[in-house]
C-alpha atoms as a PDB file:
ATOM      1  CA  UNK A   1      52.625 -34.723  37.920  1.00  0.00           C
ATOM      2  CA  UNK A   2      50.622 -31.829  39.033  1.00  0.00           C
ATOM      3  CA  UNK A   3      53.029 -29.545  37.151  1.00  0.00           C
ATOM      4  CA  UNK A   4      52.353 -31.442  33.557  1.00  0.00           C
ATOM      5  CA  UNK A   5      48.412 -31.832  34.188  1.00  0.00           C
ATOM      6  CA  UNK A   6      48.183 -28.048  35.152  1.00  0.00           C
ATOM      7  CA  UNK A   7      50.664 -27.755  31.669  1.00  0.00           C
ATOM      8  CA  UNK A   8      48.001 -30.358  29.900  1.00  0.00           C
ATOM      9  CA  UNK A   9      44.689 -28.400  30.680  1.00  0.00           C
ATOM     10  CA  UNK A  10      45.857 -25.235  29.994  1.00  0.00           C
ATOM     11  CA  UNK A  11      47.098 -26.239  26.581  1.00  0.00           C
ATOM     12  CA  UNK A  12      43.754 -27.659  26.097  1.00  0.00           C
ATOM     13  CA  UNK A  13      42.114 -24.646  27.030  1.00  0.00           C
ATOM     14  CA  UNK A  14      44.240 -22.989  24.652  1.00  0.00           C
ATOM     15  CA  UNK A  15      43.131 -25.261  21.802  1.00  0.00           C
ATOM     16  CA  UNK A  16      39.593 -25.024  22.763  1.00  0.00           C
ATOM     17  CA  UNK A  17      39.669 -21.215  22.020  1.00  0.00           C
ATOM     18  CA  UNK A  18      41.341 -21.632  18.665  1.00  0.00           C
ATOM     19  CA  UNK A  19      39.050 -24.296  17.746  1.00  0.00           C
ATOM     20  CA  UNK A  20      35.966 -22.311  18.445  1.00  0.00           C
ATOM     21  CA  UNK A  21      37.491 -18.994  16.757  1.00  0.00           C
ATOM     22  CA  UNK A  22      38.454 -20.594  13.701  1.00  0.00           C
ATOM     23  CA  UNK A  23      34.734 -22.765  13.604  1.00  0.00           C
ATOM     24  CA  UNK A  24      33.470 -19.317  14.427  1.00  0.00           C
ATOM     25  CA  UNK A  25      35.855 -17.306  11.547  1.00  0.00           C
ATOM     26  CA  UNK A  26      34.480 -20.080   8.651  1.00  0.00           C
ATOM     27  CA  UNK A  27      31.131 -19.427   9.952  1.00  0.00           C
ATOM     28  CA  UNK A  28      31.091 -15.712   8.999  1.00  0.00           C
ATOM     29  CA  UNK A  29      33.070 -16.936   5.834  1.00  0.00           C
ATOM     30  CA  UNK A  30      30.774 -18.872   4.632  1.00  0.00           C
ATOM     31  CA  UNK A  31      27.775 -16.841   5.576  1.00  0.00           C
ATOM     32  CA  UNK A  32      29.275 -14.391   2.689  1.00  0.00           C
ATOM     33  CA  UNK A  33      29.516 -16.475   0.392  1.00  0.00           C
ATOM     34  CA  UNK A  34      26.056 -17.505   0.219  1.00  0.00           C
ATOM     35  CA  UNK A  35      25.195 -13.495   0.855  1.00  0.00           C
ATOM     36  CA  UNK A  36      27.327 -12.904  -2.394  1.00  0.00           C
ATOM     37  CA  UNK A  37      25.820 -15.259  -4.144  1.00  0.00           C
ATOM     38  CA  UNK A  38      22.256 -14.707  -3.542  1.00  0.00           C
ATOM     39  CA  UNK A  39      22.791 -10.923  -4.223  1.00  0.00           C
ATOM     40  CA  UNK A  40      24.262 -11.746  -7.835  1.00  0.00           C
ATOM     41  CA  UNK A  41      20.980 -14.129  -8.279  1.00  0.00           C
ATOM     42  CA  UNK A  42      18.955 -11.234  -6.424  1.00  0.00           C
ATOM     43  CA  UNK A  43      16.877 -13.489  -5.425  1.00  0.00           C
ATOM     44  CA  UNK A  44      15.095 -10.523  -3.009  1.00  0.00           C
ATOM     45  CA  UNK A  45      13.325  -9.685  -6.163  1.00  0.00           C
ATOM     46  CA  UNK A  46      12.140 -13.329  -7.102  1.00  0.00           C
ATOM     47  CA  UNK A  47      10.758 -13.644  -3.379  1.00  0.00           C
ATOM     48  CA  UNK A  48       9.132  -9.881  -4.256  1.00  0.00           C
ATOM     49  CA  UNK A  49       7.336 -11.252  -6.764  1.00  0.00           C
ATOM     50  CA  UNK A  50       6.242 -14.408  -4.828  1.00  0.00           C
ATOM     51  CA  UNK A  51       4.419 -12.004  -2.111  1.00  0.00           C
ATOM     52  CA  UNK A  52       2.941  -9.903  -4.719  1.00  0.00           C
ATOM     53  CA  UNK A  53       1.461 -12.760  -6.724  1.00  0.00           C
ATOM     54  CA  UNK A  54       0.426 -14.293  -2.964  1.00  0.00           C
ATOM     55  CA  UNK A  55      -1.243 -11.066  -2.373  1.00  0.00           C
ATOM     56  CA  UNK A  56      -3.199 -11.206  -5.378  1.00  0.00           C
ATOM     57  CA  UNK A  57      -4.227 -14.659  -5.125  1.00  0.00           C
ATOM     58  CA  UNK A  58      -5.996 -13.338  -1.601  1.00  0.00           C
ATOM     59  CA  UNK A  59      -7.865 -10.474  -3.336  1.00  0.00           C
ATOM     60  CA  UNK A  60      -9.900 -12.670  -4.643  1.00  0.00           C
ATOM     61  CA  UNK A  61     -11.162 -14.481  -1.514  1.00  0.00           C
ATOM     62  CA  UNK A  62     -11.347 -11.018   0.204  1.00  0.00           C
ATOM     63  CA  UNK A  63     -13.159  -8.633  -1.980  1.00  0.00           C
ATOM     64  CA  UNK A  64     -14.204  -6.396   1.027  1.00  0.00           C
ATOM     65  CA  UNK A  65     -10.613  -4.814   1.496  1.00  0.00           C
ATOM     66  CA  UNK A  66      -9.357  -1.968  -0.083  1.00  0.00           C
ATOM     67  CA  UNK A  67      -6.763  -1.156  -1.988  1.00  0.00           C
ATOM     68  CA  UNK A  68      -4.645   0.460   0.624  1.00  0.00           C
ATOM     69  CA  UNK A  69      -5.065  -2.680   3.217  1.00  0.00           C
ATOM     70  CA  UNK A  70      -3.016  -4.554   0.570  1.00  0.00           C
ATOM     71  CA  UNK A  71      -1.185  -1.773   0.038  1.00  0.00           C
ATOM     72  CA  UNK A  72       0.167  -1.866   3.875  1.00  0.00           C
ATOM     73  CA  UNK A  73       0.031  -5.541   4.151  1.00  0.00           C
ATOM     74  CA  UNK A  74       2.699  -5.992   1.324  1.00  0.00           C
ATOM     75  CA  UNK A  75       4.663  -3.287   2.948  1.00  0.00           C
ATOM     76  CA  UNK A  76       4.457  -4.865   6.237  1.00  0.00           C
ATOM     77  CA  UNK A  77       5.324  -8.861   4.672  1.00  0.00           C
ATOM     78  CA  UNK A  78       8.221  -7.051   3.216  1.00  0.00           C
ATOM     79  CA  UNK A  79      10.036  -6.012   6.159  1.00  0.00           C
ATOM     80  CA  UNK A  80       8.980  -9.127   7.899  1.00  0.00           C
ATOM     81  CA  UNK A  81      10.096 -12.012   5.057  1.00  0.00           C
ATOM     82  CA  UNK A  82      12.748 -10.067   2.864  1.00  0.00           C
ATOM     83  CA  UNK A  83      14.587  -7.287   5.380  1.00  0.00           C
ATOM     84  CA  UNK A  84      16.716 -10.571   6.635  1.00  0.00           C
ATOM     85  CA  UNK A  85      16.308 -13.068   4.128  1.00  0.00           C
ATOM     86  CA  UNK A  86      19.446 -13.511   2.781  1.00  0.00           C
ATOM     87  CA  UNK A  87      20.425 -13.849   6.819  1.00  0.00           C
ATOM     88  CA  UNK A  88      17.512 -16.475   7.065  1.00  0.00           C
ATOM     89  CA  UNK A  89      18.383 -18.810   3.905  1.00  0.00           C
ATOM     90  CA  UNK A  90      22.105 -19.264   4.942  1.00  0.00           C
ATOM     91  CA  UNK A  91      21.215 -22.422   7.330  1.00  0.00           C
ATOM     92  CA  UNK A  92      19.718 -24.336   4.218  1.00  0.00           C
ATOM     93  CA  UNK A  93      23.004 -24.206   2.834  1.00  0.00           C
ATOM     94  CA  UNK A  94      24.840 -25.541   5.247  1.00  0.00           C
ATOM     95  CA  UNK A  95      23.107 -28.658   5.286  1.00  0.00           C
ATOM     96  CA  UNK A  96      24.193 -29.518   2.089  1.00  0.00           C
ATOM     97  CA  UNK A  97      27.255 -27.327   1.011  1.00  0.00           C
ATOM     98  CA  UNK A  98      30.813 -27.233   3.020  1.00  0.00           C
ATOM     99  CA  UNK A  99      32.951 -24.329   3.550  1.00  0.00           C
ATOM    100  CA  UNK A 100      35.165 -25.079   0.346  1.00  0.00           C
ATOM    101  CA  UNK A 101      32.616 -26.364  -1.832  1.00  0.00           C
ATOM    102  CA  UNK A 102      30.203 -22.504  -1.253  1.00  0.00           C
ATOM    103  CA  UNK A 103      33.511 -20.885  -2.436  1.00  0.00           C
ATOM    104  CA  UNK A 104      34.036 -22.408  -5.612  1.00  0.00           C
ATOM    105  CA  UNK A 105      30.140 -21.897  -6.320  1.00  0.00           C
ATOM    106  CA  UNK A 106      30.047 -18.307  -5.453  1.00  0.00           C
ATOM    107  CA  UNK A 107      33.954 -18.468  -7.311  1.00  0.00           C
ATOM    108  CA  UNK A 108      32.353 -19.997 -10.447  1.00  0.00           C
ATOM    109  CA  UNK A 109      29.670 -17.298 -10.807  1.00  0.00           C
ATOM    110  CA  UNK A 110      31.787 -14.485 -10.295  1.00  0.00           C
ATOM    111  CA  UNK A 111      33.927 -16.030 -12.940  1.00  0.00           C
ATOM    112  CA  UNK A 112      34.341 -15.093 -16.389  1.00  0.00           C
ATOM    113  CA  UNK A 113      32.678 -18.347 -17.388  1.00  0.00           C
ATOM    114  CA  UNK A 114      29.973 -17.824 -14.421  1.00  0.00           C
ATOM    115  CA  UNK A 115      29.364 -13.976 -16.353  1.00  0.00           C
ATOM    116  CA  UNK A 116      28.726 -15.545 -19.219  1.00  0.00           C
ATOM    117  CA  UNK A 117      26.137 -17.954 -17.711  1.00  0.00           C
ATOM    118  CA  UNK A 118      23.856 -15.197 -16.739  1.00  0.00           C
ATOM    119  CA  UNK A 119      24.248 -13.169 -19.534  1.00  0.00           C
ATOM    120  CA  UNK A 120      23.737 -16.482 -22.258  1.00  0.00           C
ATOM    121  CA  UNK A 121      20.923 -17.423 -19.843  1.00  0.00           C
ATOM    122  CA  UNK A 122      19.168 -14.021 -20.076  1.00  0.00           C
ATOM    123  CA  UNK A 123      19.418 -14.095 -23.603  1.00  0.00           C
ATOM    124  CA  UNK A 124      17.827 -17.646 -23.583  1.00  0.00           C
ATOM    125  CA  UNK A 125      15.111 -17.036 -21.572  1.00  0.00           C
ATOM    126  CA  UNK A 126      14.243 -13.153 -21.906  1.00  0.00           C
ATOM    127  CA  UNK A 127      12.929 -11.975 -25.742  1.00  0.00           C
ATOM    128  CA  UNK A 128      16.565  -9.657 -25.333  1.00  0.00           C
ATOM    129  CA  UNK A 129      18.906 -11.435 -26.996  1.00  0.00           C
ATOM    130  CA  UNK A 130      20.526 -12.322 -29.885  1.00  0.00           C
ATOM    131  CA  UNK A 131      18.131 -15.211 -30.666  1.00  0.00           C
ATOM    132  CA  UNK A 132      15.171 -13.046 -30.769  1.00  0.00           C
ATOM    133  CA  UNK A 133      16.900 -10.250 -32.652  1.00  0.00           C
ATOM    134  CA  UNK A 134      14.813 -10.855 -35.955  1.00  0.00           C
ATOM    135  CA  UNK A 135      11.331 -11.447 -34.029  1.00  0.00           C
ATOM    136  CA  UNK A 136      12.239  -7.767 -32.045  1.00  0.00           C
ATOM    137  CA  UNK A 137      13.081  -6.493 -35.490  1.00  0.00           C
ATOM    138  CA  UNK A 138       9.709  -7.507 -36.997  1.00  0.00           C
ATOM    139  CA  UNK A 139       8.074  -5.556 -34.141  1.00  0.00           C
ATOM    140  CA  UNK A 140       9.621  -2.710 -34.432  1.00  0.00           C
ATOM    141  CA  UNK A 141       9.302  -2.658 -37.717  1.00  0.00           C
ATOM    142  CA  UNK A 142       5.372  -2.815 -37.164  1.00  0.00           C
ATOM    143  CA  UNK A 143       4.870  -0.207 -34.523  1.00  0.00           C
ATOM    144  CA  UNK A 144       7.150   1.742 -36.539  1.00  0.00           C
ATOM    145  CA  UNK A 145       4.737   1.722 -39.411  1.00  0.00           C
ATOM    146  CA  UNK A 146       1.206   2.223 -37.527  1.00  0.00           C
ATOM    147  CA  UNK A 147       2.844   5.082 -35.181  1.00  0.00           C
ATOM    148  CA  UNK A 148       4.317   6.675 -38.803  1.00  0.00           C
ATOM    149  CA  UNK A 149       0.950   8.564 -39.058  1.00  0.00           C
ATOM    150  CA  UNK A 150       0.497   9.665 -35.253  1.00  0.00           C
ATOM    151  CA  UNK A 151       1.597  13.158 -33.756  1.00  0.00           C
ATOM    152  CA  UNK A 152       2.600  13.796 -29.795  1.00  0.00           C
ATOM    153  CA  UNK A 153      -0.975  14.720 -28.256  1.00  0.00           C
ATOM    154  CA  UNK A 154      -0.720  18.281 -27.475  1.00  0.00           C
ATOM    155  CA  UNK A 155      -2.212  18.786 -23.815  1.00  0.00           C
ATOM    156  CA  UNK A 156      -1.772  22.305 -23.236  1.00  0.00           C
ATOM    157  CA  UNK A 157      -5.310  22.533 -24.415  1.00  0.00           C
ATOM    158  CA  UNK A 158      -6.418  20.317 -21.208  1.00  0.00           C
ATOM    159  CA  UNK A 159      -4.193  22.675 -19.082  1.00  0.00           C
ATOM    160  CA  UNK A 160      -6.447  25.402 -19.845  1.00  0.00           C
ATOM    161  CA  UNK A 161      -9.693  23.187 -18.946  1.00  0.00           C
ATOM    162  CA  UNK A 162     -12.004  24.896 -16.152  1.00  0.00           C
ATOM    163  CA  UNK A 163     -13.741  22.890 -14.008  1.00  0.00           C
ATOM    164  CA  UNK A 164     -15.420  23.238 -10.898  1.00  0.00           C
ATOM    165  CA  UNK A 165     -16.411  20.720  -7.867  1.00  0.00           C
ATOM    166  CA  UNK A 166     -13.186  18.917  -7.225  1.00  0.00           C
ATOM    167  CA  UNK A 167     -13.680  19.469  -3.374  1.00  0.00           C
ATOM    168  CA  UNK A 168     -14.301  15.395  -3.182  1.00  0.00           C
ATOM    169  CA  UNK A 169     -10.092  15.279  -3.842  1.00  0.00           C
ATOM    170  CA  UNK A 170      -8.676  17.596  -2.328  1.00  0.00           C
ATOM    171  CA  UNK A 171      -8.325  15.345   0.887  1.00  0.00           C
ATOM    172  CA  UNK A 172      -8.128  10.938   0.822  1.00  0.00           C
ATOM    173  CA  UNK A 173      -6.194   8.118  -0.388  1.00  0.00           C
ATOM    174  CA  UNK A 174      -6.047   7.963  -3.809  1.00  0.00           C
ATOM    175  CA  UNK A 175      -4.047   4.999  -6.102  1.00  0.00           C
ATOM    176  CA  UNK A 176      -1.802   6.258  -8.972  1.00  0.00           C
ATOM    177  CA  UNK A 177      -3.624   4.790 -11.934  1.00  0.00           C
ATOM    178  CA  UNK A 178      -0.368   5.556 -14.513  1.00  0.00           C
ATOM    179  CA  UNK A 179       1.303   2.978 -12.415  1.00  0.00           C
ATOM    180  CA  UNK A 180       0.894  -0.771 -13.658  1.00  0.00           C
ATOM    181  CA  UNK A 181       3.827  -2.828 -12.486  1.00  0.00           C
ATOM    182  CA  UNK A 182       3.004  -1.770  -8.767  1.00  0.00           C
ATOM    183  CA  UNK A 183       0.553  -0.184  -6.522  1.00  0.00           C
ATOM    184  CA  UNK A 184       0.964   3.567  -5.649  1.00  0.00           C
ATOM    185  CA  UNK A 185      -0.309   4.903  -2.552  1.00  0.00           C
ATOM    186  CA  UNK A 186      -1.136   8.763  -2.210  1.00  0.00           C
ATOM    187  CA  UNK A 187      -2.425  10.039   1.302  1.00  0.00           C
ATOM    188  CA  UNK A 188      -3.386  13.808   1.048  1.00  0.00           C
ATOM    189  CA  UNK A 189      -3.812  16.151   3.905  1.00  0.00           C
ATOM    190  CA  UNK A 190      -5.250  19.673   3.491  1.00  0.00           C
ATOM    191  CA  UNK A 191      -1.307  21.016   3.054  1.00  0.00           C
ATOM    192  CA  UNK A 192       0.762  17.560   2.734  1.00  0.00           C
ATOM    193  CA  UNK A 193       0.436  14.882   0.135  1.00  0.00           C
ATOM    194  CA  UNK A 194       2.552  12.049   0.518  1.00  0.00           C
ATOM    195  CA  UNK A 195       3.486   9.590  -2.313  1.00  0.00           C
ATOM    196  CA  UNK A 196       4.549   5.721  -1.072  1.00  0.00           C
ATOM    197  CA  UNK A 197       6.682   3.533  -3.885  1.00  0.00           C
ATOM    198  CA  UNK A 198       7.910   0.113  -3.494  1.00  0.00           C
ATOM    199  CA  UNK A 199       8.860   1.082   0.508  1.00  0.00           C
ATOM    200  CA  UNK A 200      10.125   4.864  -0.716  1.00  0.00           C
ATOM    201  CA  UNK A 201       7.758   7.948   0.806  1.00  0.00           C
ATOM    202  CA  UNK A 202       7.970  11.417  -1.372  1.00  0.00           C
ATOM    203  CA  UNK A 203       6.168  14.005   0.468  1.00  0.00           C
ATOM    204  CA  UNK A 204       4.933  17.097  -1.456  1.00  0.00           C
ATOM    205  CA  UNK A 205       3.283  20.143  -0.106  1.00  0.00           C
ATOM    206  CA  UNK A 206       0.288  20.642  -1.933  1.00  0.00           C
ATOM    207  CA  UNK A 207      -1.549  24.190  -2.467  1.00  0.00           C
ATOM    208  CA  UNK A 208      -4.987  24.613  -4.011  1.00  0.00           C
ATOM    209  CA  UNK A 209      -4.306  27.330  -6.682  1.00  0.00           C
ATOM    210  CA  UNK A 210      -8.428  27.264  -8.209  1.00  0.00           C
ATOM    211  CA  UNK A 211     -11.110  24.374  -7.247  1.00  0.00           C
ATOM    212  CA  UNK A 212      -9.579  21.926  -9.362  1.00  0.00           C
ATOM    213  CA  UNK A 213      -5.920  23.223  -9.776  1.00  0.00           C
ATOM    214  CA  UNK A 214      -3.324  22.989  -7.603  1.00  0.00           C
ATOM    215  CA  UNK A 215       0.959  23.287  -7.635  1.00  0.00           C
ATOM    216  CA  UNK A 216       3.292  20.368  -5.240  1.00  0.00           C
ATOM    217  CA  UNK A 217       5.836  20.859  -4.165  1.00  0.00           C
ATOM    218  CA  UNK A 218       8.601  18.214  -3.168  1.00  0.00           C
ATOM    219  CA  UNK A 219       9.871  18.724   0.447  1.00  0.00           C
ATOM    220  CA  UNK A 220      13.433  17.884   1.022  1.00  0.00           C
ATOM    221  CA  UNK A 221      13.595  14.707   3.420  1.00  0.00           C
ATOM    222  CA  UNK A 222      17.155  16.041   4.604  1.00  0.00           C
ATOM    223  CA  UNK A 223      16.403  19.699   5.742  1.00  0.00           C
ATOM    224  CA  UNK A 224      13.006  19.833   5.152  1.00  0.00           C
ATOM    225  CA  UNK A 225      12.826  22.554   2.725  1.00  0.00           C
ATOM    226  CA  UNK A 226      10.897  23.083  -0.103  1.00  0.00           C
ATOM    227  CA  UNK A 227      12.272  21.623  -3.621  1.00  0.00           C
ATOM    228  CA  UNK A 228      10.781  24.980  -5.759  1.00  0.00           C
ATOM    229  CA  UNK A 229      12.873  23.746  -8.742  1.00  0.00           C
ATOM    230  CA  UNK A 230      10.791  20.343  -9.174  1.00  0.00           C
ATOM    231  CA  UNK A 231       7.276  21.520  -8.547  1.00  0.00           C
ATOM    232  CA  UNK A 232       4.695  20.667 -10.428  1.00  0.00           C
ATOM    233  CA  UNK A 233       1.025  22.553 -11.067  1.00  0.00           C
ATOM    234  CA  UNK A 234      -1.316  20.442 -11.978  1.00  0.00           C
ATOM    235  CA  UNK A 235      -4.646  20.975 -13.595  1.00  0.00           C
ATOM    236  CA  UNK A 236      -7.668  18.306 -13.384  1.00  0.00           C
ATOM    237  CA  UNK A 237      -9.241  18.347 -16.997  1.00  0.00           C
ATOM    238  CA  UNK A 238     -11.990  15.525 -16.595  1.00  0.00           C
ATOM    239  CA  UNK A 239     -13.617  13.512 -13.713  1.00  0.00           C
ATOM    240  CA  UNK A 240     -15.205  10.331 -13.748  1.00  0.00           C
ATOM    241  CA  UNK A 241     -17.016   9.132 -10.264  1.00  0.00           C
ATOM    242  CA  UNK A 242     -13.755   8.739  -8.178  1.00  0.00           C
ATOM    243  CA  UNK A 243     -11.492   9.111 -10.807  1.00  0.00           C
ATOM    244  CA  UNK A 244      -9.595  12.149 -11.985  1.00  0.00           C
ATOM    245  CA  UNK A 245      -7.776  13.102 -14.838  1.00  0.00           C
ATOM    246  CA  UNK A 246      -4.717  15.363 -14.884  1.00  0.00           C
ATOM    247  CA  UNK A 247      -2.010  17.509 -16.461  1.00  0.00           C
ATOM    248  CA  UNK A 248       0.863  18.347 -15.379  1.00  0.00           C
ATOM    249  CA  UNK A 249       3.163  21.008 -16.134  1.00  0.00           C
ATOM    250  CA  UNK A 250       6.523  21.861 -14.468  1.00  0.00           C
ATOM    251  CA  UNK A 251       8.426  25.497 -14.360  1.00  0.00           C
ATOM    252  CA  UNK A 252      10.177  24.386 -18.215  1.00  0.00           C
ATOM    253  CA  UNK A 253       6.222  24.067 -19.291  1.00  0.00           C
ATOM    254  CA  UNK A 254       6.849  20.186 -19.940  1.00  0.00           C
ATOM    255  CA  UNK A 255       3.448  18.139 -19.375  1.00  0.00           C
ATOM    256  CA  UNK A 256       3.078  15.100 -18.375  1.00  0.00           C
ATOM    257  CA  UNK A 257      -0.633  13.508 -17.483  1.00  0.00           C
ATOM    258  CA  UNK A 258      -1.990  11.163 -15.208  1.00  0.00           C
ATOM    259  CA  UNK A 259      -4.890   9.670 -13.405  1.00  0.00           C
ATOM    260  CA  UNK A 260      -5.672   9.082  -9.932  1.00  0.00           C
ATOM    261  CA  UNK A 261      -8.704   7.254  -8.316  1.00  0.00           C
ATOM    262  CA  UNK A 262     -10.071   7.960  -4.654  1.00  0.00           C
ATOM    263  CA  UNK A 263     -10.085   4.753  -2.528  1.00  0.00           C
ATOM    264  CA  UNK A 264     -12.340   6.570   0.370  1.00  0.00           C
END
């Protein structure tokens, strides 16, 4: 008797560690499925866009901040609410989907028939598609008449602008004014200006050529040498209070112009 219950609780045992690898093994199963599938929705970006809109919501009620508070407060909400969201959001699926029924989803959307879903329902819903092909071609064909007329602006002229007094920039936070869809961040030192994107940091080494001219130059983040092939010098043309107006030519003698506006 004590031979077959020793035999008994050891097979038990033995069972009990199955069990809990194979619970264990659907676990991590099904916590890619729901990964995959919220990467092909990338929802990440929807949630983005929540925290932006949030953000500017609160600008209202807090006039007082500037521009670079925000700045690190999305940056900082970021890494807190996105950098495991996917992670986060699987729970709320398994409350109401099982093991087989998450596979056929994330089966179905990586489908030929789930393809086509996101590409019909792009078209529907975005002016991209084959439905709005006329209206796009009735736009086109307007700009295409009022730009008929118009020339490239030449701004070698405002390369060759003089000015003086531009000791106010030379040193701050500044905002990239070009930039529309997102807030830039600039931070420049005496010798290092660094650039912040949409959580991606470009620094430059900056040198003061005249007053209100100056050349950067892109440090290499891997062996921290200087990137002479992609620098820029850049003239300021016009100022206006805290704003500046610049163009930009690289060692090809392309321009390019901008504006940036001091935040301190």
């Amino acid at each position: 008797n004590f031979k077959q219950m020793k035999k008994i609780l050891i097979l038990s045992f033995i069972l009990c560690i199955c069990s809990f690898h194979i619970s264990a093994q659907e676990e991590d199963e099904f916590k890619d499925h729901v990964i995959s599938l919220l990467e092909l929705q990338d929802i990440k970006t929807t949630y983005s866009s929540i925290i932006r809109e949030e953000i500017e919501l609160q600008k209202k009620a807090f006039p007082h901040l500037k521009e670079k508070d925000w700045f690190v407060l999305e940056l900082k909400l970021n890494e807190k609410y996105l950098s495991n969201l996917y992670e986060d959001l699987v729970p709320q699926y398994e409350e109401h989907f099982s093991l087989e029924e998450i596979a056929l989803i994330n089966k179905f959307y990586k489908s030929d028939l789930g393809e086509k879903w996101f590409e019909i329902n792009d078209d529907i819903i975005k002016p991209s598609g084959e439905a709005n092909a006329e209206w796009r071609s009735q736009i086109t064909e307007y700009l295409t008449k009022n730009l008929a007329d118009r020339k490239e602006e030449d701004l070698s002229p405002k390369f060759k602008v003089v000015l003086e007094n531009c000791g106010d920039f030379k040193e701050g936070d500044f905002q990239d004014m070009a930039q529309t869809e997102s807030f830039v961040l600039i931070e420049r030192t005496e010798k290092i200006q660094t650039r912040y994107l949409e959580g991606n940091i470009i620094k430059h080494k900056i040198e003061w050529l005249t007053d209100c001219k100056y050349k950067i130059i892109p440090i290499d983040d891997k062996n921290k040498k200087l990137d002479t092939d992609n620098a820029l010098t850049v003239n300021i043309y016009e100022i206006d209070g805290k704003t500046y107006k610049y163009v930009a030519k690289d060692k090809n003698g392309k321009f390019t112009k901008g504006n940036l506006k001091k935040l301190n």
